[in-house]
N, C-alpha and C. Protein backbone atom coordinates (compact mmCIF):
# COMPACT_ATOMS: atom_id res chain seq x y z
N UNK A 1 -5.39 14.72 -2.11
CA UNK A 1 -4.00 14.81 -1.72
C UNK A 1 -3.31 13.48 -2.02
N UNK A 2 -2.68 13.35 -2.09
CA UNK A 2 -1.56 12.14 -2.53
C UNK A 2 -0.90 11.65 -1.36
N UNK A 3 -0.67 10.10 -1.79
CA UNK A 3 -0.04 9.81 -0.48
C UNK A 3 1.13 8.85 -1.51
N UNK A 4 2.22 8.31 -0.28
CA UNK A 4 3.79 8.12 -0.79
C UNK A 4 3.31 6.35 -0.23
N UNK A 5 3.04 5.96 -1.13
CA UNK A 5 2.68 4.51 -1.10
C UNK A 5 4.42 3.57 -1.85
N UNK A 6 4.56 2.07 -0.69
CA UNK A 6 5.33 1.48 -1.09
C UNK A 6 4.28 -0.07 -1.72
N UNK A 7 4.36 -0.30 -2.51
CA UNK A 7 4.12 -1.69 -2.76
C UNK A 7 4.76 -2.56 -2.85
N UNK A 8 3.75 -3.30 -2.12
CA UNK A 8 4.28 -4.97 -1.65
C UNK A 8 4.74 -5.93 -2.58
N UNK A 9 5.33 -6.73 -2.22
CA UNK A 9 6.19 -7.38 -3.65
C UNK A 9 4.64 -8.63 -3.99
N UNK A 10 3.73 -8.76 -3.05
CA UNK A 10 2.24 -9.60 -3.81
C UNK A 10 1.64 -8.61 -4.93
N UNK A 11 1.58 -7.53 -5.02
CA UNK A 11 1.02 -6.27 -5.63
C UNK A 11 1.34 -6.30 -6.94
N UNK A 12 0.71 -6.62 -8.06
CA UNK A 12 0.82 -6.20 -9.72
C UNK A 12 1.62 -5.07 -9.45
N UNK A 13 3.13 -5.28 -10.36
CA UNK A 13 3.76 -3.89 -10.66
C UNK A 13 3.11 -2.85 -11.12
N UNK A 14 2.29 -3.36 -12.08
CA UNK A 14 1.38 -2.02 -12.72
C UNK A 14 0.75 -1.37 -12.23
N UNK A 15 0.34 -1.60 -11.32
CA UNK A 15 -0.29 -0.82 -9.81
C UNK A 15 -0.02 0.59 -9.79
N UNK A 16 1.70 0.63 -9.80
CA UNK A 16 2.56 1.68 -9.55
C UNK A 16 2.34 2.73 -10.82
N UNK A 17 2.04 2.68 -11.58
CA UNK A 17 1.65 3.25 -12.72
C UNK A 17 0.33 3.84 -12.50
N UNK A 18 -0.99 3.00 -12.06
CA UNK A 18 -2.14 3.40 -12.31
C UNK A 18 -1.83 4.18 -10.57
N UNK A 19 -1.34 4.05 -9.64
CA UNK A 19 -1.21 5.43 -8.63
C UNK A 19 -0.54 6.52 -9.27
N UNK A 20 0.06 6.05 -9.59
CA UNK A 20 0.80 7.57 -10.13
C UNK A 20 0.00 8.24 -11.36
N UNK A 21 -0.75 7.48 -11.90
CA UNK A 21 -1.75 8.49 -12.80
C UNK A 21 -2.65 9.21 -11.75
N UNK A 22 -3.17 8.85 -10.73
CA UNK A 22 -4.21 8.88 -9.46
C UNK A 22 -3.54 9.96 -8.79
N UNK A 23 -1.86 10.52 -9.02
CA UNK A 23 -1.33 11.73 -8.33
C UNK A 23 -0.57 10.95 -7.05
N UNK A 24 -0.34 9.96 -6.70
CA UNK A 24 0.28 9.65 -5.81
C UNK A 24 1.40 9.16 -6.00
N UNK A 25 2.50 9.07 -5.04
CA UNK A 25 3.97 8.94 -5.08
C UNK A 25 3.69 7.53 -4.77
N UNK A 26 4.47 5.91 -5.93
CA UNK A 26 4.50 5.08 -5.46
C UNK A 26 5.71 4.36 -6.01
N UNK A 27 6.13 3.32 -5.44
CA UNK A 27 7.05 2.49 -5.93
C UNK A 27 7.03 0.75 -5.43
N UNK A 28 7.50 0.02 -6.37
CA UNK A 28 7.29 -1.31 -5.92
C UNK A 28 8.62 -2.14 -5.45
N UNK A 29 8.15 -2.84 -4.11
CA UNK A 29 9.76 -3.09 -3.47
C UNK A 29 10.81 -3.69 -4.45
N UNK A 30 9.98 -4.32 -5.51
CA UNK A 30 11.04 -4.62 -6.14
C UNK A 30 11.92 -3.83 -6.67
N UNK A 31 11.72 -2.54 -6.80
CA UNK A 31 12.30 -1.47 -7.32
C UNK A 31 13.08 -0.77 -5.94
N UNK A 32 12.50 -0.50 -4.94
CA UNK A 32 13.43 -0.14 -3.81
C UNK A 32 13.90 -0.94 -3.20
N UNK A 33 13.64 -1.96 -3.18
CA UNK A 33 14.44 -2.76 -2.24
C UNK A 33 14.97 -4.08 -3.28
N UNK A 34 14.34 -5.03 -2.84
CA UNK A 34 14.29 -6.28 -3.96
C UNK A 34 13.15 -7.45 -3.85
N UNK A 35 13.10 -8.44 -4.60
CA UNK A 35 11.92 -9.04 -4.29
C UNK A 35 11.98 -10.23 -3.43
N UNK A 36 11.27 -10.80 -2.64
CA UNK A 36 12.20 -11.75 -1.34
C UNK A 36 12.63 -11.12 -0.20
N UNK A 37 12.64 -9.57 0.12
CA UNK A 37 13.41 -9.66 0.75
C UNK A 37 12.37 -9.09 2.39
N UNK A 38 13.04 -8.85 3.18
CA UNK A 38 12.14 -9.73 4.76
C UNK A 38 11.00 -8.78 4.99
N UNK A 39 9.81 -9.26 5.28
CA UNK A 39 8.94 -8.37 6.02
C UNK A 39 8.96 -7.04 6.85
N UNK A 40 10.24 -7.09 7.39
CA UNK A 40 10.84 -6.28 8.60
C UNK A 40 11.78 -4.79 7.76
N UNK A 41 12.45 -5.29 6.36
CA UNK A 41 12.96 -4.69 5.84
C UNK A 41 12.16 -3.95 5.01
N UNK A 42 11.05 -4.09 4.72
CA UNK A 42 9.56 -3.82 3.86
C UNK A 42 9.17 -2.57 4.74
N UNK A 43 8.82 -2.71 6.20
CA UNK A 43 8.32 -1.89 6.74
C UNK A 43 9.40 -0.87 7.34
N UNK A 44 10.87 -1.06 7.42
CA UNK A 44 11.87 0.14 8.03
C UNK A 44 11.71 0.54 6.92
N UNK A 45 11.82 0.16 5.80
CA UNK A 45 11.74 1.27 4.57
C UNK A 45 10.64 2.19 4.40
N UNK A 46 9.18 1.27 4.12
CA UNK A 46 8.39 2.41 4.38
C UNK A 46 8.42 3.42 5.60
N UNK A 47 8.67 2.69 6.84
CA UNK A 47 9.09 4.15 8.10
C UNK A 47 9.79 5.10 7.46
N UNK A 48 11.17 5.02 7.49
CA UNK A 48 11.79 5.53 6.75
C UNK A 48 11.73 6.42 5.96
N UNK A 49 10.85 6.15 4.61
CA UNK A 49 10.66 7.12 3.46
C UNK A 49 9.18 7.81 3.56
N UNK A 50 8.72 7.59 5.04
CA UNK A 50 7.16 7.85 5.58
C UNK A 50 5.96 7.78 4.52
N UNK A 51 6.09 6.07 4.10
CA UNK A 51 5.21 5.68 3.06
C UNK A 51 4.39 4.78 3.90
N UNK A 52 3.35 4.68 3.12
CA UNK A 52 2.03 3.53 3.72
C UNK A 52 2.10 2.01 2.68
N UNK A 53 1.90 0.96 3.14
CA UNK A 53 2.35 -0.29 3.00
C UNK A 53 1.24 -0.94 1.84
N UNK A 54 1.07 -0.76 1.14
CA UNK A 54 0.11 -1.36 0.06
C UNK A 54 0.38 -3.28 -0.06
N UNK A 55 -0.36 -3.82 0.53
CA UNK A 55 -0.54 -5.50 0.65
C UNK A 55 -1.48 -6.08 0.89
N UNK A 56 -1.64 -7.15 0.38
CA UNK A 56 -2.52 -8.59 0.91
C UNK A 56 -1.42 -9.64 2.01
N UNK A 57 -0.25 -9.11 2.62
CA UNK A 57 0.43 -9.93 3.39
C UNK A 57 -0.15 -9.93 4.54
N UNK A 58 -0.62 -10.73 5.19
CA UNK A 58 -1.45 -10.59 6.71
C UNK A 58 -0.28 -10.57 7.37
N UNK A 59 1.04 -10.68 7.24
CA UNK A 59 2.26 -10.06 8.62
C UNK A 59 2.12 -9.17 8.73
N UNK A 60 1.63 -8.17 8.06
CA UNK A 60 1.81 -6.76 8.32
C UNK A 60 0.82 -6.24 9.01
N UNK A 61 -0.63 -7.16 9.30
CA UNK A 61 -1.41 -6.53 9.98
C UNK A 61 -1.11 -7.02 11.51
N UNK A 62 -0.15 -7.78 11.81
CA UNK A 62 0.62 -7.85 13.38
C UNK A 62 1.37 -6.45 13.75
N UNK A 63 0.38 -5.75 14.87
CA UNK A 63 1.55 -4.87 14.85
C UNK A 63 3.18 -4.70 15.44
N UNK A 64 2.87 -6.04 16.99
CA UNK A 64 3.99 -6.64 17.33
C UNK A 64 4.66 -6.81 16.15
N UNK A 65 4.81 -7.26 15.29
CA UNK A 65 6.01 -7.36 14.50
C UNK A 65 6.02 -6.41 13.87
N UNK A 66 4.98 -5.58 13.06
CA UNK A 66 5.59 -4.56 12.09
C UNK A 66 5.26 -3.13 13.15
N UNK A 67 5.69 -2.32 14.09
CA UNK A 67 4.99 -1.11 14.73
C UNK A 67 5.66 -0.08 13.89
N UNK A 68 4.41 1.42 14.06
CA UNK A 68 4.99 2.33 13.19
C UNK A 68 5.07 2.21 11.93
N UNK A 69 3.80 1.14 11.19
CA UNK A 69 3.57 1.10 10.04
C UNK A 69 2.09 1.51 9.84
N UNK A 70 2.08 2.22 8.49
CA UNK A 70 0.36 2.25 7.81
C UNK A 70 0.04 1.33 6.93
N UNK A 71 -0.54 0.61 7.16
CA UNK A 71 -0.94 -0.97 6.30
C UNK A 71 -2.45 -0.78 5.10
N UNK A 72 -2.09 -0.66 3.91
CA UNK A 72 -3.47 -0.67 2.69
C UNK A 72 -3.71 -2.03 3.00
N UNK A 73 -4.51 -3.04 3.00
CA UNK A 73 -4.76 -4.15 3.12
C UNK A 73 -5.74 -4.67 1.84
N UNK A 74 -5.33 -5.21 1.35
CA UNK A 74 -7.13 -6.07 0.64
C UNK A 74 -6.67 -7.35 0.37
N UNK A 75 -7.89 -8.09 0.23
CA UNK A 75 -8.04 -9.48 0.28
C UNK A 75 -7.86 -10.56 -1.16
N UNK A 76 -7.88 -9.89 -2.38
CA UNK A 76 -8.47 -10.28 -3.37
C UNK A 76 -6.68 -10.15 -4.48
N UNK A 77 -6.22 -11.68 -3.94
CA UNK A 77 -4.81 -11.02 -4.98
C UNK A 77 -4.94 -11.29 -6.55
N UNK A 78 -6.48 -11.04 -6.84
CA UNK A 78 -6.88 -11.27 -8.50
C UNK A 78 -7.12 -9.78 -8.55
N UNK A 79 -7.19 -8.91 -7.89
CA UNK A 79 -8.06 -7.63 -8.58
C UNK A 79 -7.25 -6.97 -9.47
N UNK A 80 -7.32 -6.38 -10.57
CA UNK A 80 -6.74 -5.66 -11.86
C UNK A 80 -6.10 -4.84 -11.17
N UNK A 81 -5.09 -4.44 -11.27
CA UNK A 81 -4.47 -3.11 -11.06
C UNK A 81 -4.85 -1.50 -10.59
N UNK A 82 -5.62 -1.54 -12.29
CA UNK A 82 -6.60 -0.11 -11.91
C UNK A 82 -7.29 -0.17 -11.36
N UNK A 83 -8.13 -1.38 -10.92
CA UNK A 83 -8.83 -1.30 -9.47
C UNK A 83 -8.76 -1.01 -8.46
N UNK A 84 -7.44 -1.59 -8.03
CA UNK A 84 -6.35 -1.58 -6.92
C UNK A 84 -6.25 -0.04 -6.87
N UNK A 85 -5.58 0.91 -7.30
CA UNK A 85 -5.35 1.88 -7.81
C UNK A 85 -6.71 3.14 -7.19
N UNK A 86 -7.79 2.87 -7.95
CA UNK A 86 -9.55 3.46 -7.91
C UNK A 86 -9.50 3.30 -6.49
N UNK A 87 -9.24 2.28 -5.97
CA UNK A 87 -9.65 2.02 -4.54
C UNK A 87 -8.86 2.64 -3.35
N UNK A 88 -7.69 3.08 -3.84
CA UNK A 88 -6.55 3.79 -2.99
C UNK A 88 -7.05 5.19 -3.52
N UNK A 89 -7.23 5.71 -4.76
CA UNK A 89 -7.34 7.04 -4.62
C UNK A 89 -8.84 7.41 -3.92
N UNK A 90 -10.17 6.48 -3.92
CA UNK A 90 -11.10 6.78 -3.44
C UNK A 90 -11.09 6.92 -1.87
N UNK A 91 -9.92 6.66 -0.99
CA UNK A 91 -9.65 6.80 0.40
C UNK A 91 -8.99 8.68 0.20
N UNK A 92 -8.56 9.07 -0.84
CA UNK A 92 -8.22 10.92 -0.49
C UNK A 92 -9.34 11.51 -0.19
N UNK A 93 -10.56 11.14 -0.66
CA UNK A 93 -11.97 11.63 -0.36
C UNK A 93 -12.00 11.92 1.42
N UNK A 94 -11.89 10.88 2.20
CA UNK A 94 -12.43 10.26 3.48
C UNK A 94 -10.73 10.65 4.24
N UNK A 95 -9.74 10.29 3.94
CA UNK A 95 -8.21 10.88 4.53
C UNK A 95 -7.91 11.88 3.68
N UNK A 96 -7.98 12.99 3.62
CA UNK A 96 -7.25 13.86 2.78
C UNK A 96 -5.84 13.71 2.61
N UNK A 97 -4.84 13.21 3.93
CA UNK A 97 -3.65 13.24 3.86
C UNK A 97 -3.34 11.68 4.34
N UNK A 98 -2.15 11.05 4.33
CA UNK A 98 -1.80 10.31 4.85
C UNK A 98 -1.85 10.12 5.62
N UNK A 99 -1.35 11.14 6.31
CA UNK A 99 -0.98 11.15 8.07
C UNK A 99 -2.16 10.96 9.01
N UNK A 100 -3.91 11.18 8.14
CA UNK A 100 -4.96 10.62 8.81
C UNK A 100 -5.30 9.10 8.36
N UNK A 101 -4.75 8.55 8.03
CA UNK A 101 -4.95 7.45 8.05
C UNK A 101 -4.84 6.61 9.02
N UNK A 102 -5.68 5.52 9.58
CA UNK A 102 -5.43 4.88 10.53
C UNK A 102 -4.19 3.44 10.54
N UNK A 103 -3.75 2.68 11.40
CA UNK A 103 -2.77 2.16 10.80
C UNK A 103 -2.73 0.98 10.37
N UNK A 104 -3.89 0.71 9.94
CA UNK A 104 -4.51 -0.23 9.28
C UNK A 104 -6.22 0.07 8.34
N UNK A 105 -5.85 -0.08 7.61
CA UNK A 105 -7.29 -0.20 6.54
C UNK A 105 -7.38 -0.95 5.58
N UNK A 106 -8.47 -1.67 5.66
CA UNK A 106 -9.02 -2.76 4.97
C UNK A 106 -9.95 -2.14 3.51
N UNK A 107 -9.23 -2.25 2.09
CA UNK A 107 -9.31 -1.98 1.15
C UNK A 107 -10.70 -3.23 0.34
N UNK A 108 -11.75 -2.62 0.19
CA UNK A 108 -12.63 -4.05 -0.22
C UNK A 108 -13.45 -3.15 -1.67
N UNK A 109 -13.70 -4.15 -2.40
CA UNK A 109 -13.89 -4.01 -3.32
C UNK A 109 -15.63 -3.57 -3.72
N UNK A 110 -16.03 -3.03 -4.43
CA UNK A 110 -17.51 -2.87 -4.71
C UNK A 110 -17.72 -3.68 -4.98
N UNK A 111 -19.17 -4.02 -4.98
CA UNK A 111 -20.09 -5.44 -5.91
C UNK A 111 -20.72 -4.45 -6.78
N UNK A 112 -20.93 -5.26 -8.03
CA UNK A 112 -21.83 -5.37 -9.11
C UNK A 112 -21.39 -4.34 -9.61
């Protein structure tokens, strides 16, 4: 199942490309919103357009500041794109839908 992912303005644009080959609805804030612009405005949008938060920004894993957000998290702001990408569609396996997602998940990479 597909999920309606916003990406974070840390996030390779190309990202948005290799989800959407993966069947999922995505876009990069720079494209909905702009780039710079506040943490707070990042997450009413995703509320809003009931998207999940694709980042390496650790504000977003406060939920005092961001509540009523679903946070992709990973650590690694070198990983390729289509990685990035492999690793979000390999969570439809385990969440079929969005809406089981918890509101935070930590995205980590395979070895070897």
């Amino acid at each position: 199942m597909a999920y309606r992912i916003l990406c974070d303005e840390n996030v390779d644009p190309h990202t948005v490309q290799y989800l959407e080959r993966e069947g999922h609805e995505a876009i990069h804030v720079g494209q909905a919103l702009a780039l710079g612009v506040d943490d707070h405005e990042v997450a009413a949008y995703a509320h809003e357009n009931e998207m999940v938060i694709l980042t390496n920004d650790t504000d977003f894993l406060d939920p005092s500041l961001h509540p009523d957000r679903t946070v992709l998290f990973y650590t690694n702001n070198r990983i390729p794109a289509y990685e990035l990408a492999a690793l979000v569609a390999e969570l439809t396996e385990y969440y079929p839908s969005q809406n089981d997602l918890p509101d935070e998940l930590y995205l980590a990479e395979k070895n070897g």
